[in-house]
Protein backbone atom coordinates (compact mmCIF):
# COMPACT_ATOMS: atom_id res chain seq x y z
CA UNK A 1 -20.28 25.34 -18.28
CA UNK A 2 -16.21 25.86 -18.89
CA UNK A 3 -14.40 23.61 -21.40
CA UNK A 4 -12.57 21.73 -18.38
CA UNK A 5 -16.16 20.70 -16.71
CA UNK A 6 -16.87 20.14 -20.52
CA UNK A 7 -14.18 17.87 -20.85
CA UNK A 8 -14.63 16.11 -17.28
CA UNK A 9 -17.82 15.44 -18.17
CA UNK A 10 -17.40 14.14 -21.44
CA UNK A 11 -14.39 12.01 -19.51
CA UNK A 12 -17.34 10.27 -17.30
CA UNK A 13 -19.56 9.20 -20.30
CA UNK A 14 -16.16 7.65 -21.19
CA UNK A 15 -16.53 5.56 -18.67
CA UNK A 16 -20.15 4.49 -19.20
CA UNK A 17 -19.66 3.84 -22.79
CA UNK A 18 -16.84 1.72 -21.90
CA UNK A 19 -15.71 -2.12 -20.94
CA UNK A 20 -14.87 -1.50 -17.06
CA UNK A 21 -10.88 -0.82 -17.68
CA UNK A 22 -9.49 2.47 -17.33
CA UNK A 23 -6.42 4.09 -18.23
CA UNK A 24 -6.31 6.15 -14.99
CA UNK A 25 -9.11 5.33 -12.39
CA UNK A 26 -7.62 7.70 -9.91
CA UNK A 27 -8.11 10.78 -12.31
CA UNK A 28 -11.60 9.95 -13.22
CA UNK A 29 -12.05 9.49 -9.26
CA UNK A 30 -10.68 12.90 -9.14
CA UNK A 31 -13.09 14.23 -11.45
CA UNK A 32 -16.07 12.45 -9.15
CA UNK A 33 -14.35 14.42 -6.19
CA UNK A 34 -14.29 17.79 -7.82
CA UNK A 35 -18.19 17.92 -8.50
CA UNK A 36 -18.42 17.99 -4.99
CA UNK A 37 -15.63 20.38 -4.40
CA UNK A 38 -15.97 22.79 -7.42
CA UNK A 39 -13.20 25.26 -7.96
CA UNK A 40 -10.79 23.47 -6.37
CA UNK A 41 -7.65 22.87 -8.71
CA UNK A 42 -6.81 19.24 -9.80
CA UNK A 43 -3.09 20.79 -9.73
CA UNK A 44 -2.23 19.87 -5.96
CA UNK A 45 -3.83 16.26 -6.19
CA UNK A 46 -2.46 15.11 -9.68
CA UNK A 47 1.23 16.40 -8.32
CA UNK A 48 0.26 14.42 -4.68
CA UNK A 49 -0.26 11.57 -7.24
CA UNK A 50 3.17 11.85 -9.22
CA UNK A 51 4.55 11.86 -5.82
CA UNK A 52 3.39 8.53 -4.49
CA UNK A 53 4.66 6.91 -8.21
CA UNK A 54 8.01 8.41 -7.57
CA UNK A 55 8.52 7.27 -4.69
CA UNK A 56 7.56 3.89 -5.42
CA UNK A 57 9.75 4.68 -7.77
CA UNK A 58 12.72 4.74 -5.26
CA UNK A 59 11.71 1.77 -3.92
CA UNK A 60 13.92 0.61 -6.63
CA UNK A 61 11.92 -3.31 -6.37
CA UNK A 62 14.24 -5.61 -8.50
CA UNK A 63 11.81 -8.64 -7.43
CA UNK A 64 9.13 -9.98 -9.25
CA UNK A 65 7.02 -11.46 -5.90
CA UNK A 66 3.87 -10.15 -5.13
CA UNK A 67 4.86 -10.57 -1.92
CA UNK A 68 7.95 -8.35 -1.84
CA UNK A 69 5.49 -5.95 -4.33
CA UNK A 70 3.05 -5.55 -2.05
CA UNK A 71 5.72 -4.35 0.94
CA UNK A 72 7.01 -1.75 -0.82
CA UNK A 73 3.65 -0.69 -1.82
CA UNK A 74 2.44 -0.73 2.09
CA UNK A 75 5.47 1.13 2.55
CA UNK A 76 4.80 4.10 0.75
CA UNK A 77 0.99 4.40 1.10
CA UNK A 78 0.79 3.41 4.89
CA UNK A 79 4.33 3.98 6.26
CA UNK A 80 5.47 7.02 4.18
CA UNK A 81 2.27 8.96 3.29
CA UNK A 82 0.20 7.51 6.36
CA UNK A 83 -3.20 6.31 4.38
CA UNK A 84 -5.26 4.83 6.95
CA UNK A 85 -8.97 4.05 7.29
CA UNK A 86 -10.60 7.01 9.23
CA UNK A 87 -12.31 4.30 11.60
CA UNK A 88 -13.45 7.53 14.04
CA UNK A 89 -15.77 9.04 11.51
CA UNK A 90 -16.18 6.49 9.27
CA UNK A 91 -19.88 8.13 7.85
CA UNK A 92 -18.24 11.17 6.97
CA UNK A 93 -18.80 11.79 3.27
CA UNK A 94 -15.22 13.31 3.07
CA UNK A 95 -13.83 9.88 3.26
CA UNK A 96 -15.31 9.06 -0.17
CA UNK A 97 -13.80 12.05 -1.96
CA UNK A 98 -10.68 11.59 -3.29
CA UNK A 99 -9.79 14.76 -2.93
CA UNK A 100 -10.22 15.19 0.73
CA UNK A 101 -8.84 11.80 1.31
CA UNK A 102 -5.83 13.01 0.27
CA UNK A 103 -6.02 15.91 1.83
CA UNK A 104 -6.58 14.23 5.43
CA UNK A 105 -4.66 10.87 4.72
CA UNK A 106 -7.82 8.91 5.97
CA UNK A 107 -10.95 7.18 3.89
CA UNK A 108 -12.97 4.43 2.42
CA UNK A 109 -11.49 0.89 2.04
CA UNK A 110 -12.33 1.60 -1.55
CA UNK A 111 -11.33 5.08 -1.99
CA UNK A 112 -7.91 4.25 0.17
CA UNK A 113 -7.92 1.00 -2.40
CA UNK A 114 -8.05 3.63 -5.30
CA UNK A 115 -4.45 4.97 -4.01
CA UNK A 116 -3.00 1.86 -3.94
CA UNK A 117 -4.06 1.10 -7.56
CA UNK A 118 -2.78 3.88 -8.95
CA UNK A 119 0.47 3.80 -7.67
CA UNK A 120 1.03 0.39 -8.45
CA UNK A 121 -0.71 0.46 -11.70
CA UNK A 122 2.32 3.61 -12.28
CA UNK A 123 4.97 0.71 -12.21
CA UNK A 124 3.16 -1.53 -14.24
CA UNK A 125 1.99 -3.96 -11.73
CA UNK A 126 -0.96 -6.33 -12.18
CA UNK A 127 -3.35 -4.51 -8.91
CA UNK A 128 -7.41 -5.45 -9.19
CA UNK A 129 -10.20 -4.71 -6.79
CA UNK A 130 -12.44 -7.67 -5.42
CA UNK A 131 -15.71 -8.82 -4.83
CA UNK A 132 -15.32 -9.26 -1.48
CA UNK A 133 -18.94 -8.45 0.30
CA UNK A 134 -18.97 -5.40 2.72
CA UNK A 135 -15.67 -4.49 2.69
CA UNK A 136 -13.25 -3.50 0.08
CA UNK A 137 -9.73 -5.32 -0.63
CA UNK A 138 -7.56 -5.66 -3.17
CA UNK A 139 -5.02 -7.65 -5.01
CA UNK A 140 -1.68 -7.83 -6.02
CA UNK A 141 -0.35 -9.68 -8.59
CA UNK A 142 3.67 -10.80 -8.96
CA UNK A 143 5.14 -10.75 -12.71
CA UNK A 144 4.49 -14.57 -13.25
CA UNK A 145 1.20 -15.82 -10.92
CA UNK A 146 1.86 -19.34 -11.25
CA UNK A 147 5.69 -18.21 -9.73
CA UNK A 148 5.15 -14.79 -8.30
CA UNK A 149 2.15 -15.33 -6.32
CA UNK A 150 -0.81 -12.98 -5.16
CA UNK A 151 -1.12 -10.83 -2.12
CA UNK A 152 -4.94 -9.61 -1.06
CA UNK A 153 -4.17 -6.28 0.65
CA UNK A 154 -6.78 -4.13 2.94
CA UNK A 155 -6.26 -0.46 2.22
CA UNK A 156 -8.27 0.39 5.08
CA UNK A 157 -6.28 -1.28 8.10
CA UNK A 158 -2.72 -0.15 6.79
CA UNK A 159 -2.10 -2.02 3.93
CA UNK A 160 -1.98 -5.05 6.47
CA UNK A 161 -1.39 -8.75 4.05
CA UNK A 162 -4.63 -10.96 4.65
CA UNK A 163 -4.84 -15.10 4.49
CA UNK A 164 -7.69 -17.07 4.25
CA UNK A 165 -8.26 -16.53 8.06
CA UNK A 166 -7.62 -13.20 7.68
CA UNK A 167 -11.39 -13.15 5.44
CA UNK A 168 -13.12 -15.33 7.36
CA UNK A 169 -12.36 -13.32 10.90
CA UNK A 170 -13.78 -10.53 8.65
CA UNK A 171 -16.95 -12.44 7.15
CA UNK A 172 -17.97 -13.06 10.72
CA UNK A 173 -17.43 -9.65 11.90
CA UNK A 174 -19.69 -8.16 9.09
CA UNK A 175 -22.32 -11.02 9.56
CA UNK A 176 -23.67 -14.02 12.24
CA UNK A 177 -24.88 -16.07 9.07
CA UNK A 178 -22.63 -17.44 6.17
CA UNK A 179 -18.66 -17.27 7.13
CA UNK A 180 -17.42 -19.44 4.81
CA UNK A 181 -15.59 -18.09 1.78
CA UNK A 182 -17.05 -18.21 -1.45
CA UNK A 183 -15.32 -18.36 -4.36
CA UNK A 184 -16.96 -15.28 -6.20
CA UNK A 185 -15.50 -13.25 -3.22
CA UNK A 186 -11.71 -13.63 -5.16
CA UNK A 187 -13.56 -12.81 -8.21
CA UNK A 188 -11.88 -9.19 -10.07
CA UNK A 189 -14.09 -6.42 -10.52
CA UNK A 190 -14.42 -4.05 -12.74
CA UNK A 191 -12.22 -0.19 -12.47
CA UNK A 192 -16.01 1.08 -13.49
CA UNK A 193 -16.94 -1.21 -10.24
CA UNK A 194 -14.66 0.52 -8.14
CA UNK A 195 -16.11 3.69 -9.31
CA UNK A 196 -19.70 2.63 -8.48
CA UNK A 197 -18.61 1.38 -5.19
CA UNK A 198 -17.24 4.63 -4.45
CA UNK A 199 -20.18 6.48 -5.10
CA UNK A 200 -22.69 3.67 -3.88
CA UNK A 201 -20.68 4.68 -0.56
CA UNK A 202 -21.93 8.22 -0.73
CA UNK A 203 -25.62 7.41 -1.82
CA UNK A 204 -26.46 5.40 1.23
CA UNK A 205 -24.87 7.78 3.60
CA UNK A 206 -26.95 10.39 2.28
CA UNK A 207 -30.02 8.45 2.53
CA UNK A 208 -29.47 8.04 6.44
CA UNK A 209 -29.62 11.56 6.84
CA UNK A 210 -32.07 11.91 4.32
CA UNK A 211 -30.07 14.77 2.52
CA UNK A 212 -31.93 13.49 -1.59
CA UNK A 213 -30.75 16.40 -2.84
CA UNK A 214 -27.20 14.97 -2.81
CA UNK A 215 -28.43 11.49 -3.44
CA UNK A 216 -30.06 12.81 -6.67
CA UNK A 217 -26.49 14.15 -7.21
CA UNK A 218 -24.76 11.27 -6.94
CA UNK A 219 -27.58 8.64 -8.65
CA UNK A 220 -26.98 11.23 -11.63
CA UNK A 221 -23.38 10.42 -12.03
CA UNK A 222 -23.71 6.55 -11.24
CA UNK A 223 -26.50 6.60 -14.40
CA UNK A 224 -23.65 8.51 -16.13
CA UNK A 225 -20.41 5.79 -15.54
CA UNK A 226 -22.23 2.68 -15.29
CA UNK A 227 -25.98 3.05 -17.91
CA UNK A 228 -26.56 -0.27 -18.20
CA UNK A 229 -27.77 -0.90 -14.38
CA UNK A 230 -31.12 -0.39 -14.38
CA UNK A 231 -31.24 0.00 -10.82
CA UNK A 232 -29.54 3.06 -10.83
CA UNK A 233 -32.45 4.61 -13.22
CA UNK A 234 -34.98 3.27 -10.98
CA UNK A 235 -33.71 4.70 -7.90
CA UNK A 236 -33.09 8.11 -9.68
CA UNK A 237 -36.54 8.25 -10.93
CA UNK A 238 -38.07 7.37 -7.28
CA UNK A 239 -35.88 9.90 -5.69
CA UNK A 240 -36.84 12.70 -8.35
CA UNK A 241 -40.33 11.75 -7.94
CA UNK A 242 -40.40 12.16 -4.46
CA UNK A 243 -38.75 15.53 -4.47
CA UNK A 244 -41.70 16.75 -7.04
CA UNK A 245 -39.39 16.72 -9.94
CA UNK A 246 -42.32 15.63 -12.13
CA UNK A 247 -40.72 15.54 -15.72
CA UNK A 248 -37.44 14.20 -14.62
CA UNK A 249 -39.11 11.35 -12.63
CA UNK A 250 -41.17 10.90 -15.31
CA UNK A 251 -39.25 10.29 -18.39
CA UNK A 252 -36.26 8.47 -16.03
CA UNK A 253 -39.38 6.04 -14.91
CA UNK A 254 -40.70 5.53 -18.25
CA UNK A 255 -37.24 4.30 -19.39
CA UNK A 256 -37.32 2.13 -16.80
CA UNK A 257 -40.53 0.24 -17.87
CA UNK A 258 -39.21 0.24 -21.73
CA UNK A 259 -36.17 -2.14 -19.92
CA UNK A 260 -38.76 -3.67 -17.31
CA UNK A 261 -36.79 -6.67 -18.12
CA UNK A 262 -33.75 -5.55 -16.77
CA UNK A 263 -34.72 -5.94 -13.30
CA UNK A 264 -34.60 -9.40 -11.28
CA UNK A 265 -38.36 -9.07 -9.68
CA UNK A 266 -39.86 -6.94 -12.50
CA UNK A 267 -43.10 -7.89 -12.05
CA UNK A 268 -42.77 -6.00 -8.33
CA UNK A 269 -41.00 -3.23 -10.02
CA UNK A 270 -43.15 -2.53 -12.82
CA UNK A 271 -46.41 -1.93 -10.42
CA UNK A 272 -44.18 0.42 -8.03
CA UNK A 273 -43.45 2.17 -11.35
CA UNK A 274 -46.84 2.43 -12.97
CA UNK A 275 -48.32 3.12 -9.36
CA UNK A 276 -45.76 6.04 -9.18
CA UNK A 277 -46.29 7.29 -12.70
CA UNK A 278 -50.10 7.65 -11.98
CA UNK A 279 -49.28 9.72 -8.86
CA UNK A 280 -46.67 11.94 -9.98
CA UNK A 281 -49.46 12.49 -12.87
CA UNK A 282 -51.81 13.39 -10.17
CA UNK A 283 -49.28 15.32 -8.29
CA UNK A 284 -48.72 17.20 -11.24
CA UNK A 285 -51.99 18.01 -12.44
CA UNK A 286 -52.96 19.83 -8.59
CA UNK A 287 -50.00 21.83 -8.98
CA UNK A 288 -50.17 22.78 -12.70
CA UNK A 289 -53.74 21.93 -13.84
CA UNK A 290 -54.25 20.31 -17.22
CA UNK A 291 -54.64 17.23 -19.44
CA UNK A 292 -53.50 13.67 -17.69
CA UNK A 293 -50.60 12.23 -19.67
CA UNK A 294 -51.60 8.88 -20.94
CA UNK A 295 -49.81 6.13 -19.09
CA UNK A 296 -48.34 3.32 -20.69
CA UNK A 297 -51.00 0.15 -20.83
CA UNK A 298 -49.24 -3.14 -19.22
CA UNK A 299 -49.27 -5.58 -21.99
């Protein structure tokens, strides 16, 4: 391993050992996009970035309204530099990596979101993600909030400016049971949220077509930015378990029971993971022959 993956990587245990904030959420998402594209020079993307700051930049915006914020913003991302949700192939893992995204102008609500949080971010604008279920969106900030208002932007759908019945048009397209808005939806997440979003993205697309390898991949750098979900251990160790990565499945599962805890329904989780552990032992012992490890007694 080079000092630059060195460094990247030591960059991404940054993140874990972190609060959430990050100085630069579009670099580390960089970073996430070059594991996937190795090689590839940062050079072209961090310059692509610089770009979009400048010319928000020349938007010259004297105002302090979100509202008059948030045009200029849509301007550049969606007008200038055409960012738009790829809503033709919207599966395609590309539209995760930042990298590719801005090579082809089209992603991820969240990935697009990413763009837009930069480049704000680069003029010192208040610009969070929220917890809005199924779909990403984000919010802008003016100067004063109580004067200056807020603005909940969609990336995806070019930048468009979304009210109350903007959501609720959107709750009902995602789902026939509860439209009504709830207030944790305006809640602020997290930059390391964003992050795990992106890659969450990825994970379940890889599922679907069953390609764990990558999965693996990805559940290894989602333990590595955000350590403290358990889940993320738990579905690691499962995965690596099923692709007969016995000591790696083993030790990740074993940490899991040490933070049973940790889970909601541990009680269900902790007999999936002992019932696993005594079959990977199993498994283990037909391939390799020799002693049973002792598994850990259920107190």
């Amino acid at each position: 391993m080079n000092e630059e993956n060195k460094e990247y990587l030591a960059q991404l245990k940054a993140v874990g050992d972190g609060d959430g904030s990050l100085d630069n959420i579009a670099h580390i998402a960089l970073i996430l996009a070059s594991m996937d594209r190795p090689g590839v020079s940062f050079q072209k993307y961090e310059h692509h970035l610089e770009i979009l700051d400048l010319d928000l930049k020349g938007e010259n915006v004297q105002s302090d309204s979100a509202l008059d914020r948030a045009k200029a913003l849509i301007t550049v991302l969606h007008e200038r530099h055409e960012y738009t949700g790829n809503t033709e192939y919207y599966d395609d893992l590309q539209n995760a990596n930042l990298m590719s995204v801005i090579d082809n102008r089209k992603g991820l609500p969240v990935s697009l979101g990413i763009l837009y949080i930069h480049t704000a971010r680069a003029q010192g604008w208040h610009i969070e993600g929220l917890k809005f279920p199924r779909h990403f969106l984000i919010r802008l900030h003016g100067k004063d909030p109580a004067k200056d208002g807020q603005v909940i932007i969609d990336p995806f759908n070019g930048g468009k400016m979304l009210e109350a019945k903007d959501l609720r048009d959107m709750l009902q397209k995602f789902s026939d049971a509860d439209t009504e808005l709830q207030p944790e939806y305006y809640q602020a997440i997290t930059d390391r949220d964003i992050l795990v979003r992106l890659l969450s993205n990825i994970k379940v697309r890889c599922l679907k077509v069953s390609d764990l390898g990558q999965a693996i991949n990805i559940l290894s750098r989602l333990v590595m930015i955000d350590p403290q979900n358990i889940q993320h251990h738990y579905e690691l160790g499962m995965l690596q378990a099923h692709v007969e990565k016995f000591e790696q499945a083993s030790k990740r599962l074993r940490y899991c029971l040490e933070n049973i805890k940790k889970f909601e329904q541990n009680d269900l989780i902790e007999q999936q993971i002992m019932t696993m552990l005594q079959d990977l032992e199993k498994r283990a012992l037909e391939i390799k022959g020799g002693n049973i490890l002792k598994i850990p007694e259920k107190e």
